[in-house]
N, C-alpha and C. Protein backbone atom coordinates (compact mmCIF):
# COMPACT_ATOMS: atom_id res chain seq x y z
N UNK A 1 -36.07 -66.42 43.40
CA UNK A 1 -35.12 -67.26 44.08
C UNK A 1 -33.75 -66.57 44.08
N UNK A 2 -33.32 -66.32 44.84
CA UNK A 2 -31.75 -65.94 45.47
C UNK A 2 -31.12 -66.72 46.14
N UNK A 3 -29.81 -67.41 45.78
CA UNK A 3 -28.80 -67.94 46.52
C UNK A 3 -27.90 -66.97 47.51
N UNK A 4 -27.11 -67.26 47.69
CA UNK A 4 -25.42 -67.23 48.45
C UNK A 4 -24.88 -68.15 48.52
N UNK A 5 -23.51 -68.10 47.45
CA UNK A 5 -22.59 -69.33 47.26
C UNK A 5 -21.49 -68.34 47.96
N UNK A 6 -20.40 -69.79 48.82
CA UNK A 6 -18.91 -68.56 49.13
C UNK A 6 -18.34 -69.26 48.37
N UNK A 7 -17.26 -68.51 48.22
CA UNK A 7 -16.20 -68.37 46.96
C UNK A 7 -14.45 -67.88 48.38
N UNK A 8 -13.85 -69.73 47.95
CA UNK A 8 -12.91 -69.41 48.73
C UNK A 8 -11.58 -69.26 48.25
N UNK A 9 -10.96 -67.66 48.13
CA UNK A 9 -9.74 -67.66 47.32
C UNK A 9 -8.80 -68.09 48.36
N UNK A 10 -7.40 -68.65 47.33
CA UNK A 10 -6.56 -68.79 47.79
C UNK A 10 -5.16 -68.00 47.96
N UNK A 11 -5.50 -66.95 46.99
CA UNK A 11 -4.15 -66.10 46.27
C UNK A 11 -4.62 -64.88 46.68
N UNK A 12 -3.83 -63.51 46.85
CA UNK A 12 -3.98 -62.13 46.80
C UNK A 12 -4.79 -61.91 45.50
N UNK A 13 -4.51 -62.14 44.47
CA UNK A 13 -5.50 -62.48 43.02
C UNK A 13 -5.29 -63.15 42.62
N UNK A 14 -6.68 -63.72 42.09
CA UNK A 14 -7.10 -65.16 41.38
C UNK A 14 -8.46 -64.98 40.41
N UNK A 15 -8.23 -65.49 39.68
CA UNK A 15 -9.70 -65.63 39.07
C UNK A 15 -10.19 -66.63 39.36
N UNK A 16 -11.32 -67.30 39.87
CA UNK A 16 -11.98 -68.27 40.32
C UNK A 16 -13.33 -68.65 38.90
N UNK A 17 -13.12 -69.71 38.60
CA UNK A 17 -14.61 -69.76 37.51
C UNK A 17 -15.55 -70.23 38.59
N UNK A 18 -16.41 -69.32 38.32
CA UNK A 18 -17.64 -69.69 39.09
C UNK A 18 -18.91 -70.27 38.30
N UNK A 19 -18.81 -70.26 36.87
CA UNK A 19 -19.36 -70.96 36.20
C UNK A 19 -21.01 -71.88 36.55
N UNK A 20 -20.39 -72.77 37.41
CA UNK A 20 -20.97 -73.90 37.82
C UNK A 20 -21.56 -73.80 39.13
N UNK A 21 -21.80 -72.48 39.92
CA UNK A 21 -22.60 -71.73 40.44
C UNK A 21 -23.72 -70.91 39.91
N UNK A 22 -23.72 -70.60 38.99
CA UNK A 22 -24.78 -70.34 38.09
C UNK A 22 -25.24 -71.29 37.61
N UNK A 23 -25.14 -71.96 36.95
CA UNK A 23 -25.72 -73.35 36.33
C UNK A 23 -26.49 -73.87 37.57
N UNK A 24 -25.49 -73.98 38.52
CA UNK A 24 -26.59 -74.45 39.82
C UNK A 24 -27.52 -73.86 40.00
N UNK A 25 -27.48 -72.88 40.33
CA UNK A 25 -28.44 -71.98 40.91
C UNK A 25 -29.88 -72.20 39.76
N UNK A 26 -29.65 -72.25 38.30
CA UNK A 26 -30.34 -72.23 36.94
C UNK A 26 -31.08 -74.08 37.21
N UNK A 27 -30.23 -74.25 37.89
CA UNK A 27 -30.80 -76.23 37.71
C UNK A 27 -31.83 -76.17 38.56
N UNK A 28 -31.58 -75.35 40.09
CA UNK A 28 -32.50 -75.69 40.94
C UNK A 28 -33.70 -74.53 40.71
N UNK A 29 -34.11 -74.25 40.10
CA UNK A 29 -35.11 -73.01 40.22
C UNK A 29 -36.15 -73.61 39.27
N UNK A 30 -37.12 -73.38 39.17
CA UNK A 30 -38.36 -73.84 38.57
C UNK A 30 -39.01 -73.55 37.09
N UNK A 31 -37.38 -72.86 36.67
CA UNK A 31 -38.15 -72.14 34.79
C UNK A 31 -36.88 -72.62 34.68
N UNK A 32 -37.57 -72.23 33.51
CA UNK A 32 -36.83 -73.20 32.01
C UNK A 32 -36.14 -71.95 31.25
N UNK A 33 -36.26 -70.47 31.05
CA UNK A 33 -35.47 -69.70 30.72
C UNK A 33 -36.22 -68.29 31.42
N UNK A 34 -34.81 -67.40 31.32
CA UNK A 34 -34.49 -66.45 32.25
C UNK A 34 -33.44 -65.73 31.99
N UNK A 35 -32.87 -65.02 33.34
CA UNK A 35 -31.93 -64.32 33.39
C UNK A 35 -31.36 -64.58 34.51
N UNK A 36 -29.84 -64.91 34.56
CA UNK A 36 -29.08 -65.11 36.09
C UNK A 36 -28.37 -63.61 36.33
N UNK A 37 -28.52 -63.30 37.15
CA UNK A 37 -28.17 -61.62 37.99
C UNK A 37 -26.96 -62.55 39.05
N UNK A 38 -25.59 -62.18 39.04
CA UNK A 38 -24.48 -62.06 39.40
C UNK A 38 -24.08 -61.46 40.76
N UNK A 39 -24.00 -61.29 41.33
CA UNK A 39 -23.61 -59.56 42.21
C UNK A 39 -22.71 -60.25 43.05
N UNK A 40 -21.27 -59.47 43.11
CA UNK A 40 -20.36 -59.44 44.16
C UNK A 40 -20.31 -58.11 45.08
N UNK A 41 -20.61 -58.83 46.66
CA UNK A 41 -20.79 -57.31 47.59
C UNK A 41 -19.60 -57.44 48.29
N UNK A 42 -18.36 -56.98 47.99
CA UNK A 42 -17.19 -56.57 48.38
C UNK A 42 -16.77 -55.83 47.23
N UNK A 43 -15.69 -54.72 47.95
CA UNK A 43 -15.02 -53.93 46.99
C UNK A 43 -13.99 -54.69 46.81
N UNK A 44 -13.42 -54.92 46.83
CA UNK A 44 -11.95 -55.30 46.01
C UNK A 44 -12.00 -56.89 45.77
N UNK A 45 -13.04 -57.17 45.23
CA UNK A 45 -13.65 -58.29 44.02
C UNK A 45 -14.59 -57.75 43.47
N UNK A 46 -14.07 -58.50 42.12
CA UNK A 46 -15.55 -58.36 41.27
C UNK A 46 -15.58 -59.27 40.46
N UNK A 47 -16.59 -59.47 39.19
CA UNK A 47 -17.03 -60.87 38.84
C UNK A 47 -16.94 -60.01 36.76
N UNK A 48 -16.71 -61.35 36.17
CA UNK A 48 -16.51 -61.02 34.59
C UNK A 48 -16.72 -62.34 33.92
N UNK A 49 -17.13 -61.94 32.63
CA UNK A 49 -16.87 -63.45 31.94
C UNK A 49 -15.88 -63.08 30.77
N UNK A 50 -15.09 -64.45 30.51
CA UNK A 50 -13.76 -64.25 29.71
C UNK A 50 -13.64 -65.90 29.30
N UNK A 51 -12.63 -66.24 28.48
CA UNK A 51 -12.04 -67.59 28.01
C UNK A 51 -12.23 -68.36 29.57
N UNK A 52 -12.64 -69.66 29.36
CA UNK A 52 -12.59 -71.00 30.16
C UNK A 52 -11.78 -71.80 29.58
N UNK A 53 -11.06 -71.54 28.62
CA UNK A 53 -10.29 -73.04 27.88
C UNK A 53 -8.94 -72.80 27.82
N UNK A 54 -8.17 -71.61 28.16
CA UNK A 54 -6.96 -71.42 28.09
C UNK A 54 -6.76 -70.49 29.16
N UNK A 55 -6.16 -71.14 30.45
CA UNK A 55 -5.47 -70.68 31.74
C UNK A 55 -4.58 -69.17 31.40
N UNK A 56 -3.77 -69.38 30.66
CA UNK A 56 -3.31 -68.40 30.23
C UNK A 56 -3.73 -66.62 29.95
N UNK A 57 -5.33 -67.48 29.81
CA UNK A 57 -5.97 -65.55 29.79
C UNK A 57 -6.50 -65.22 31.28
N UNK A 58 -6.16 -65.96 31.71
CA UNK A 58 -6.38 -65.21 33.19
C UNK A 58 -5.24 -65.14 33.85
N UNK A 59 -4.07 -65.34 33.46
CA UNK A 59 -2.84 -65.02 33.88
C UNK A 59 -3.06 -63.82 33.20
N UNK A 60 -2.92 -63.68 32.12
CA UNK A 60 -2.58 -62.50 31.07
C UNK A 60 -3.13 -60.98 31.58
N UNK A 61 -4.86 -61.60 31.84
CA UNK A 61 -6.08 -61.02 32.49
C UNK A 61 -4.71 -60.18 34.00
N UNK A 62 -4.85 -60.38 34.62
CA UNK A 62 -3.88 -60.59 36.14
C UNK A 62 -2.89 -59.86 35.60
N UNK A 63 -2.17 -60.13 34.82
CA UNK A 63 -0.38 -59.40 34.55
C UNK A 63 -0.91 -58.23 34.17
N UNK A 64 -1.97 -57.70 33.37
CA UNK A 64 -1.76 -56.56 32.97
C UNK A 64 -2.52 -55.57 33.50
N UNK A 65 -3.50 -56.33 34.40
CA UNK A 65 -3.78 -55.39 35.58
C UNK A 65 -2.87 -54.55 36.32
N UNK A 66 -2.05 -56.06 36.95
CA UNK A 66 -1.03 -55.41 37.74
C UNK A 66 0.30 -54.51 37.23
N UNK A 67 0.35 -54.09 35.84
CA UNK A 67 1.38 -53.87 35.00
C UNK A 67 0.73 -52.45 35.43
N UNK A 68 -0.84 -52.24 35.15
CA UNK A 68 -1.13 -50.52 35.40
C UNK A 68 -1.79 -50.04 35.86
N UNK A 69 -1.91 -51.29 37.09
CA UNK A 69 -2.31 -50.80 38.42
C UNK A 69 -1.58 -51.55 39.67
N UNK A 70 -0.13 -51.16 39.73
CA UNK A 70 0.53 -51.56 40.94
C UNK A 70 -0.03 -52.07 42.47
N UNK A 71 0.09 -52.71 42.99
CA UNK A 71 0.13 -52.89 44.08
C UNK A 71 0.24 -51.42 45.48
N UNK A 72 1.53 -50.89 44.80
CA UNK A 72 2.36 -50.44 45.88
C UNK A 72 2.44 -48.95 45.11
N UNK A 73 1.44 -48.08 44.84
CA UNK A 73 2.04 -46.66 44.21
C UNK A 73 1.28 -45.66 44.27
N UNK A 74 1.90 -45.22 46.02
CA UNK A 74 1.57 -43.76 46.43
C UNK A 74 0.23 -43.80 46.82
N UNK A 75 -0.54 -44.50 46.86
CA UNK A 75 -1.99 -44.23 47.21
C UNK A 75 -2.03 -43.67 48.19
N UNK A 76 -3.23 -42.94 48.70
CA UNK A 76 -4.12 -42.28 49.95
C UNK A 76 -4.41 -43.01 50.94
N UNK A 77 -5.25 -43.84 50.31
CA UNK A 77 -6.05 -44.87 50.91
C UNK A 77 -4.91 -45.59 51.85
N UNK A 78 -5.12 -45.81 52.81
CA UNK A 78 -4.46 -46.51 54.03
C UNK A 78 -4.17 -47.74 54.79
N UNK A 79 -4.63 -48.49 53.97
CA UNK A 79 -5.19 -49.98 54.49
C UNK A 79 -3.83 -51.22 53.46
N UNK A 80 -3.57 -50.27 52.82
CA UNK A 80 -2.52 -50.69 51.55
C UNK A 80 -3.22 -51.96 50.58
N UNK A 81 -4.63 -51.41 50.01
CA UNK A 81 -5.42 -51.99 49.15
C UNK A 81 -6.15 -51.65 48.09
N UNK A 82 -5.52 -50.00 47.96
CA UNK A 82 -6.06 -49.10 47.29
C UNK A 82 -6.34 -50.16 45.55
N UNK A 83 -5.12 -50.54 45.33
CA UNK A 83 -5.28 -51.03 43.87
C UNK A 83 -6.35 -52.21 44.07
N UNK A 84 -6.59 -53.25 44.59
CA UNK A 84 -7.70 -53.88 44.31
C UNK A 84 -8.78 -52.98 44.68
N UNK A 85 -9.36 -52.32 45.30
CA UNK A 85 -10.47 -50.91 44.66
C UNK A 85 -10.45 -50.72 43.75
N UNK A 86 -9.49 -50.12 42.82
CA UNK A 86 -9.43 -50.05 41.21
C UNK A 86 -9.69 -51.31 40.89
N UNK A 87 -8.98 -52.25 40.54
CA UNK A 87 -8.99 -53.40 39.82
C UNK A 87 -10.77 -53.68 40.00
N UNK A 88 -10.94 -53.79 41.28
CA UNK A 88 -12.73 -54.63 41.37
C UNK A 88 -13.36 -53.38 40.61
N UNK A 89 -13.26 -51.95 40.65
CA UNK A 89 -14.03 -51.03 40.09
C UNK A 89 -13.85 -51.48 38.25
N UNK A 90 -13.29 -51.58 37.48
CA UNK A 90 -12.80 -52.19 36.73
C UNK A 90 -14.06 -53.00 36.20
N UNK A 91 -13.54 -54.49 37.07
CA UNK A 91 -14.15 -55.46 36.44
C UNK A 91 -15.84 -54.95 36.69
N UNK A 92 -16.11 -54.40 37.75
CA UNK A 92 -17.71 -54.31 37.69
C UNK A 92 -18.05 -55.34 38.81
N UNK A 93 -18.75 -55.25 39.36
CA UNK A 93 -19.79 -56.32 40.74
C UNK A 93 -20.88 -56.75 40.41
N UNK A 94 -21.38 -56.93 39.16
CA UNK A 94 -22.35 -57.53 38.46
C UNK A 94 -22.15 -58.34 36.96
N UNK A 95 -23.00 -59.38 37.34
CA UNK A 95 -23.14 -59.63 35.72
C UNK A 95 -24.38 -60.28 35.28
N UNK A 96 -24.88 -60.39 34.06
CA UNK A 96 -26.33 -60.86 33.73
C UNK A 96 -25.58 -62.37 32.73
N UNK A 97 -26.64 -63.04 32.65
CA UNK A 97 -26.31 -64.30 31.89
C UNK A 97 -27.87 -64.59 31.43
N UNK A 98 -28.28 -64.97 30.09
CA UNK A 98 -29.53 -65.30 30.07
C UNK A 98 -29.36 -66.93 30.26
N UNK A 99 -30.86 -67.75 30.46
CA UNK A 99 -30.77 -68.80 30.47
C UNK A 99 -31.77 -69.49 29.68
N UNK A 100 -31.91 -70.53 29.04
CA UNK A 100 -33.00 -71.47 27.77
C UNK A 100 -32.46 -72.65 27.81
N UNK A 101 -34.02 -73.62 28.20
CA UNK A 101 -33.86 -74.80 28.70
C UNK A 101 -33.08 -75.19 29.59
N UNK A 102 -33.06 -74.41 30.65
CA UNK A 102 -32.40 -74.45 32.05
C UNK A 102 -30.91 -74.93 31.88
N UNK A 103 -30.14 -74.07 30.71
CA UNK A 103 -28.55 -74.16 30.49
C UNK A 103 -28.34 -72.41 30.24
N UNK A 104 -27.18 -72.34 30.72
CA UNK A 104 -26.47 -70.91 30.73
C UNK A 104 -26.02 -71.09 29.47
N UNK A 105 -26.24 -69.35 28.64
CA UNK A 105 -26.61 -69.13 27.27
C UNK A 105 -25.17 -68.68 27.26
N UNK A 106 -23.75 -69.16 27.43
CA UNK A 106 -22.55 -68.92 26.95
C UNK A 106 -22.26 -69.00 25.93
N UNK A 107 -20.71 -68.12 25.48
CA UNK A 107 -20.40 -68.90 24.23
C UNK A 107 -19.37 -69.87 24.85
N UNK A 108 -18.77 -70.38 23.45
CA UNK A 108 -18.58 -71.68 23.62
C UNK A 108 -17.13 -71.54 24.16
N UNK A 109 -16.47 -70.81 24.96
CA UNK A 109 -15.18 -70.46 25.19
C UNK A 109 -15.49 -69.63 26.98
N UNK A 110 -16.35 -69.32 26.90
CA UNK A 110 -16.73 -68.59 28.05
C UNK A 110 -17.01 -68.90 29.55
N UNK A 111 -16.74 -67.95 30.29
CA UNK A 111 -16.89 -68.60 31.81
C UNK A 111 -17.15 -67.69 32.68
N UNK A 112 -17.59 -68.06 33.81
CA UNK A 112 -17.91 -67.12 34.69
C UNK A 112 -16.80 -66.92 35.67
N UNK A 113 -16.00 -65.44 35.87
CA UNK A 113 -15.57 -65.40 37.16
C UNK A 113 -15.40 -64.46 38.23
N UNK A 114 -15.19 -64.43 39.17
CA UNK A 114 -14.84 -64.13 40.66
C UNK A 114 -13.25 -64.03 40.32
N UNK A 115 -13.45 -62.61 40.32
CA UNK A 115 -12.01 -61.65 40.52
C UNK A 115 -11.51 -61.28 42.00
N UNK A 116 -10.52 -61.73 42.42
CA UNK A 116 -10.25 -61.43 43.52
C UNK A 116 -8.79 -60.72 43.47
N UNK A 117 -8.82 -59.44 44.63
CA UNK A 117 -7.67 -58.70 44.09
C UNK A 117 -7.27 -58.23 45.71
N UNK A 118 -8.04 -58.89 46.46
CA UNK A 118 -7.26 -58.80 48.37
C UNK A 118 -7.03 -59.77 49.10
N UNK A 119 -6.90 -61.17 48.72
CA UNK A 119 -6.91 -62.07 49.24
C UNK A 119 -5.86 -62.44 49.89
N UNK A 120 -5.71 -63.84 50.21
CA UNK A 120 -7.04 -65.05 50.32
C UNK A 120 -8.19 -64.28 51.02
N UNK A 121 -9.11 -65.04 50.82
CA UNK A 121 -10.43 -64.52 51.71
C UNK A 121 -11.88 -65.39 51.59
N UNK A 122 -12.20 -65.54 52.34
CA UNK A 122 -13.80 -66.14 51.67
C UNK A 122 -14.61 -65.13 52.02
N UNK A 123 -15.02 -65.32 50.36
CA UNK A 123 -16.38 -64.21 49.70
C UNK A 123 -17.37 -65.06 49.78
N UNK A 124 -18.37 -64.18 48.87
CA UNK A 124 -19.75 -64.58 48.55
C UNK A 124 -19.97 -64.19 46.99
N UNK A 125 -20.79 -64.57 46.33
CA UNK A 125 -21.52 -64.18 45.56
C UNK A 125 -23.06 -64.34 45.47
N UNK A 126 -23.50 -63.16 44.74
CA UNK A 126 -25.11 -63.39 45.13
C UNK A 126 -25.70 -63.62 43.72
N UNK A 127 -26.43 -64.59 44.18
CA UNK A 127 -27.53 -64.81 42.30
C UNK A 127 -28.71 -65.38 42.47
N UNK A 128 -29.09 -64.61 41.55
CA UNK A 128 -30.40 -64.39 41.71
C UNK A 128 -31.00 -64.59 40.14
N UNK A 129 -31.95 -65.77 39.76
CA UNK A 129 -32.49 -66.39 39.00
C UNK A 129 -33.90 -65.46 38.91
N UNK A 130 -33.92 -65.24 37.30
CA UNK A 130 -35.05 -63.88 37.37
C UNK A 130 -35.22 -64.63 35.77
N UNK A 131 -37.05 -65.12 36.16
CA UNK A 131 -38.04 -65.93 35.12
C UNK A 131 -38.12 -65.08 34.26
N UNK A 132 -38.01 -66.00 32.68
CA UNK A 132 -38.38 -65.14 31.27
C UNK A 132 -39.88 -65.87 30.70
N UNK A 133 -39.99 -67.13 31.36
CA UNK A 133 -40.91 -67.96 30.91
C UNK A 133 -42.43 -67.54 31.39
């Protein structure tokens, strides 16, 4: 089973918890434990898991990206988006999550998200529910 959820940012970067797109995807599928497969197919997003309980680390997450990887410095690239390329190379375009008794095996602080570093834009993410049972 494979979804496609979109994911609609609102900001040039944002972290979006997508959390509760996985869980979905884990509710509707027919096993009881597994593995959820992640994948963001754009370059300049990508997907991570980090704190859900304090806003602040995804500000923090965000500031210090942009602290040493500018926006605006000298790039090649032409489109003037070079740094979210870095930034999404960074976070990675995948992630795995196992699942038991059809709940996502987090810790207890943790979340899923959709890094966005060209926005606004509506994305996608792809997941794909892969049986352990």
């Amino acid at each position: 089973m494979m979804d496609t959820f979109k994911v609609e940012t609102r900001r040039r970067e944002e972290l979006v918890d997508i959390t509760h797109l996985a869980q979905e995807a884990v509710a509707r599928s027919d096993h009881i434990s597994g593995v959820v497969f992640c994948f963001v197919p754009h370059t300049t997003a990508g997907i991570t898991i980090n704190e859900n309980a304090d806003p602040d680390v995804q500000r923090d997450i965000l500031y210090k990206l942009n602290k040493e990887i500018p926006q605006n410095d000298n790039y090649h690239h032409s489109e003037g988006n070079a740094d979210a390329h870095i930034k999404a190379s960074l976070m990675g375009f995948s992630q795995q999550i196992l699942f038991e008794n059809k709940h996502l095996v987090l810790g207890t602080w943790q979340g899923l998200y959709f890094c966005e570093f060209d926005g606004p834009r509506q994305r996608r993410v792809i997941i794909k529910v892969i049986p352990l049972d």
